[in-house]
Protein backbone atom coordinates (compact mmCIF):
# COMPACT_ATOMS: atom_id res chain seq x y z
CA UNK A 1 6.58 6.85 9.08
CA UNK A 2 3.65 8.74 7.57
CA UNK A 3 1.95 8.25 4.46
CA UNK A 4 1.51 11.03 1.98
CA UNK A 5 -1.49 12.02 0.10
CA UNK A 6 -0.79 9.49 -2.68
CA UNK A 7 -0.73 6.59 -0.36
CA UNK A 8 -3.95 7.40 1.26
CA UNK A 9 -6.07 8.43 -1.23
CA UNK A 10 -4.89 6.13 -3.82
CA UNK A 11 -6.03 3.18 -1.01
CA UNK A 12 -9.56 5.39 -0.57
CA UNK A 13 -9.69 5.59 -5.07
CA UNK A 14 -8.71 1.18 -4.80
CA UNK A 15 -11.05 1.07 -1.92
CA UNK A 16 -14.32 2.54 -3.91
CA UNK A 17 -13.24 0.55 -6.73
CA UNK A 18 -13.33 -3.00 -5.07
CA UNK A 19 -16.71 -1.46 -3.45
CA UNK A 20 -17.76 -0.98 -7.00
CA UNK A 21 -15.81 -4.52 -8.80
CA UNK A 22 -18.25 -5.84 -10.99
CA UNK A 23 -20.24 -2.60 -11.74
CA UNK A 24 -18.50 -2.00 -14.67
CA UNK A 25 -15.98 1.16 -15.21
CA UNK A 26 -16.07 3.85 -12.48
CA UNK A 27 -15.79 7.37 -13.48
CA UNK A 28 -14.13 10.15 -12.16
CA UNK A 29 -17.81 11.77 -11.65
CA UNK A 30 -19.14 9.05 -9.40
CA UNK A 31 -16.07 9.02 -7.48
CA UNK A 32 -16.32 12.52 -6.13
CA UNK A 33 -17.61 11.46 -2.87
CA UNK A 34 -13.75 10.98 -1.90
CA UNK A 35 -13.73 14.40 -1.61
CA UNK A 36 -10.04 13.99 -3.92
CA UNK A 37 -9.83 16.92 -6.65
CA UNK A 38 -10.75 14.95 -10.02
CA UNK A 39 -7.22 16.08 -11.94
CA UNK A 40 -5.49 14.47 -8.65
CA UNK A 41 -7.74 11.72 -8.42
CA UNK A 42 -7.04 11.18 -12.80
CA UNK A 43 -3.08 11.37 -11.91
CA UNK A 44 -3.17 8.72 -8.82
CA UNK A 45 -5.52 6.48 -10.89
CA UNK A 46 -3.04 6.65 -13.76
CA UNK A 47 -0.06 5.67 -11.09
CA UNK A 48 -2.08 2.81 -9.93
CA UNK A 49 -2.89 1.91 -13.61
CA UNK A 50 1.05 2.20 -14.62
CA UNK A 51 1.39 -0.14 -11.31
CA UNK A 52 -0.50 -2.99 -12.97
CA UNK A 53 -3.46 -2.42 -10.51
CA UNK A 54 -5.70 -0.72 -12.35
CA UNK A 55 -7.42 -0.63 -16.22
CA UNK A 56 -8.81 2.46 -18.06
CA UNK A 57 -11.98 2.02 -20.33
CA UNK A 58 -12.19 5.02 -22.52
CA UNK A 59 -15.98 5.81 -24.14
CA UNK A 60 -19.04 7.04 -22.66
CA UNK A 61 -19.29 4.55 -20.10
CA UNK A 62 -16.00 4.19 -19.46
CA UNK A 63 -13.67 5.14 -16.66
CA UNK A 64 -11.23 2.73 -13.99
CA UNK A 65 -12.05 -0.68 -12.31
CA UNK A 66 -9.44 -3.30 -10.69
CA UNK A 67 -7.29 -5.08 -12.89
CA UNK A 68 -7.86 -7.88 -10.91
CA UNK A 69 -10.00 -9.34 -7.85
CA UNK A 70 -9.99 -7.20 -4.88
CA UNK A 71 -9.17 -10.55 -3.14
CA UNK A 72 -5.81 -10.73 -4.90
CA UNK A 73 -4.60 -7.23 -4.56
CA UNK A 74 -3.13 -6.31 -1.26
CA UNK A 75 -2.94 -2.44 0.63
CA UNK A 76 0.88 -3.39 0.22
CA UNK A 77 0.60 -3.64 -3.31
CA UNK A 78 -1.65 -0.21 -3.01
CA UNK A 79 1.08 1.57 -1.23
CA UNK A 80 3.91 0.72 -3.29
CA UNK A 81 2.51 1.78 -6.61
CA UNK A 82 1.35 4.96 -5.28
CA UNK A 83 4.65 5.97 -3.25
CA UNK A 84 7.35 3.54 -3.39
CA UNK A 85 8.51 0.62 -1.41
CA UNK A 86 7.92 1.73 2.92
CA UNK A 87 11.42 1.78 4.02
CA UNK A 88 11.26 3.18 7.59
CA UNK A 89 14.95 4.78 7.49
CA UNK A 90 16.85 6.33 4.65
CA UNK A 91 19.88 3.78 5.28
CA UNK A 92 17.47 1.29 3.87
CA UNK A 93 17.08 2.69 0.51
CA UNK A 94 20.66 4.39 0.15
CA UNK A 95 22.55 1.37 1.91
CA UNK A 96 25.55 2.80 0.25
CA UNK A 97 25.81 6.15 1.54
CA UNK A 98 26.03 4.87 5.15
CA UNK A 99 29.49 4.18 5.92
CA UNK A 100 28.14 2.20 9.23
CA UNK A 101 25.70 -0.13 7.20
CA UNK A 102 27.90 -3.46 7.57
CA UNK A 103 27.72 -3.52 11.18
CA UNK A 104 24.91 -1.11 12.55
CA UNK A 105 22.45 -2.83 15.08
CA UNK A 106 19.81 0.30 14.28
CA UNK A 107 19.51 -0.80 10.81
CA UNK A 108 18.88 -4.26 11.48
CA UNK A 109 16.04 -3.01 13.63
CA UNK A 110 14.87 -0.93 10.74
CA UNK A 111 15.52 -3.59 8.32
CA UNK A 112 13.14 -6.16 10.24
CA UNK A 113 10.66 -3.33 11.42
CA UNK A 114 10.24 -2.67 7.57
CA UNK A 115 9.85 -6.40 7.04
CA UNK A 116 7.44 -7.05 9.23
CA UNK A 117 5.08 -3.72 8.11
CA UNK A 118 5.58 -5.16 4.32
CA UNK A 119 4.36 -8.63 5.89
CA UNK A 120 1.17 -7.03 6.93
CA UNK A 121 0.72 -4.88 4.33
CA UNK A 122 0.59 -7.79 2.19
CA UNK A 123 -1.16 -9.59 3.89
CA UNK A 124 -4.67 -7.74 3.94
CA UNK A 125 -6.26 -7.29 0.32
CA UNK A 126 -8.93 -4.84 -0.56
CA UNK A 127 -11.48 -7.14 0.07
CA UNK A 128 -10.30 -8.15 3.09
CA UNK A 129 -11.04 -4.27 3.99
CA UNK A 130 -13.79 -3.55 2.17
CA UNK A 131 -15.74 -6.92 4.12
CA UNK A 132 -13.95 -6.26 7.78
CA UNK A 133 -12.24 -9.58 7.69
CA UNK A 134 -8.93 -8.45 8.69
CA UNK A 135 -7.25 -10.12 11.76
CA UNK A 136 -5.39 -7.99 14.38
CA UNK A 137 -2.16 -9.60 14.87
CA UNK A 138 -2.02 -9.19 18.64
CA UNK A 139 0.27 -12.04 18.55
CA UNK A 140 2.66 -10.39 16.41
CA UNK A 141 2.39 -6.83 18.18
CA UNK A 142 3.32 -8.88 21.57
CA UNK A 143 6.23 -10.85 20.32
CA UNK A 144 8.00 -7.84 18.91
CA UNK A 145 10.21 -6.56 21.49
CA UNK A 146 11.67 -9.80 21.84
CA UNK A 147 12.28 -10.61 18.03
CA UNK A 148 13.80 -6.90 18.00
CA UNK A 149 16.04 -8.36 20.97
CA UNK A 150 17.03 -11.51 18.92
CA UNK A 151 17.48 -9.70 15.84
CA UNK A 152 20.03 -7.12 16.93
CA UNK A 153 22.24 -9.64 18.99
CA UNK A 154 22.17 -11.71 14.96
């Protein structure tokens, strides 16, 4: 799985914003040094604001900030208002179209592969970034060949 454009530089737009929480409104201006163009910077900013993660301030010293703390919003949260829920295999999204989905072992790999990327994904918040306080979960990474194992013999 790869991320578009939207995923990555709508976490780089969140990113400068929890930089910037408490500063007041950010404008589209002082965030050039994303290097996003500023009409697909305004359009991603307007996604994340129709995902509930973002506020607009309109006036001369207005512009976007975090609708919340960066401690309470999460990449996951990020990456599904900017592109959709990460599904690592179409059969996950269009269960119905797969005449196999019942009683396929792939799909229950897919199904708890994409579980377990949500998990994480939700599990670091944009401060946790932003301050380098994220944990690698080398425990985790270790243990999944086995709970793939387990989970296709379910």
């Amino acid at each position: 799985m790869k991320l578009t454009t939207k995923g990555k530089y709508g976490l780089y737009a969140m990113l400068y914003l929890a930089r910037h929480e408490g500063e007041g409104p950010q404008s589209l201006t002082s965030m050039e040094s994303l290097g996003v163009q500023p009409d697909y910077l305004e359009q991603l900013l307007g996604t994340l604001r129709r995902g509930g993660l973002v506020t607009t301030v309109r006036g001369a010293q207005g512009g976007y900030q975090l609708s919340r703390p960066s401690d309470q919003i999460t990449v996951g949260d990020v990456i599904t208002a900017a592109e959709g829920p990460v599904n690592l295999s179409e059969c996950l999204s269009d269960e119905e179209s797969c005449v196999r989905a019942t009683n396929c072992a792939s799909r229950k790999a897919w199904v708890y592969l994409s579980r377990q990327i949500n998990r994480v994904l939700d599990s670091v918040t944009l401060y946790d970034v932003i301050t380098g306080q994220m944990d690698e979960p080398e425990e985790a990474l270790t243990s999944v060949p086995s709970l793939l194992q387990r989970e296709a013999h379910t």
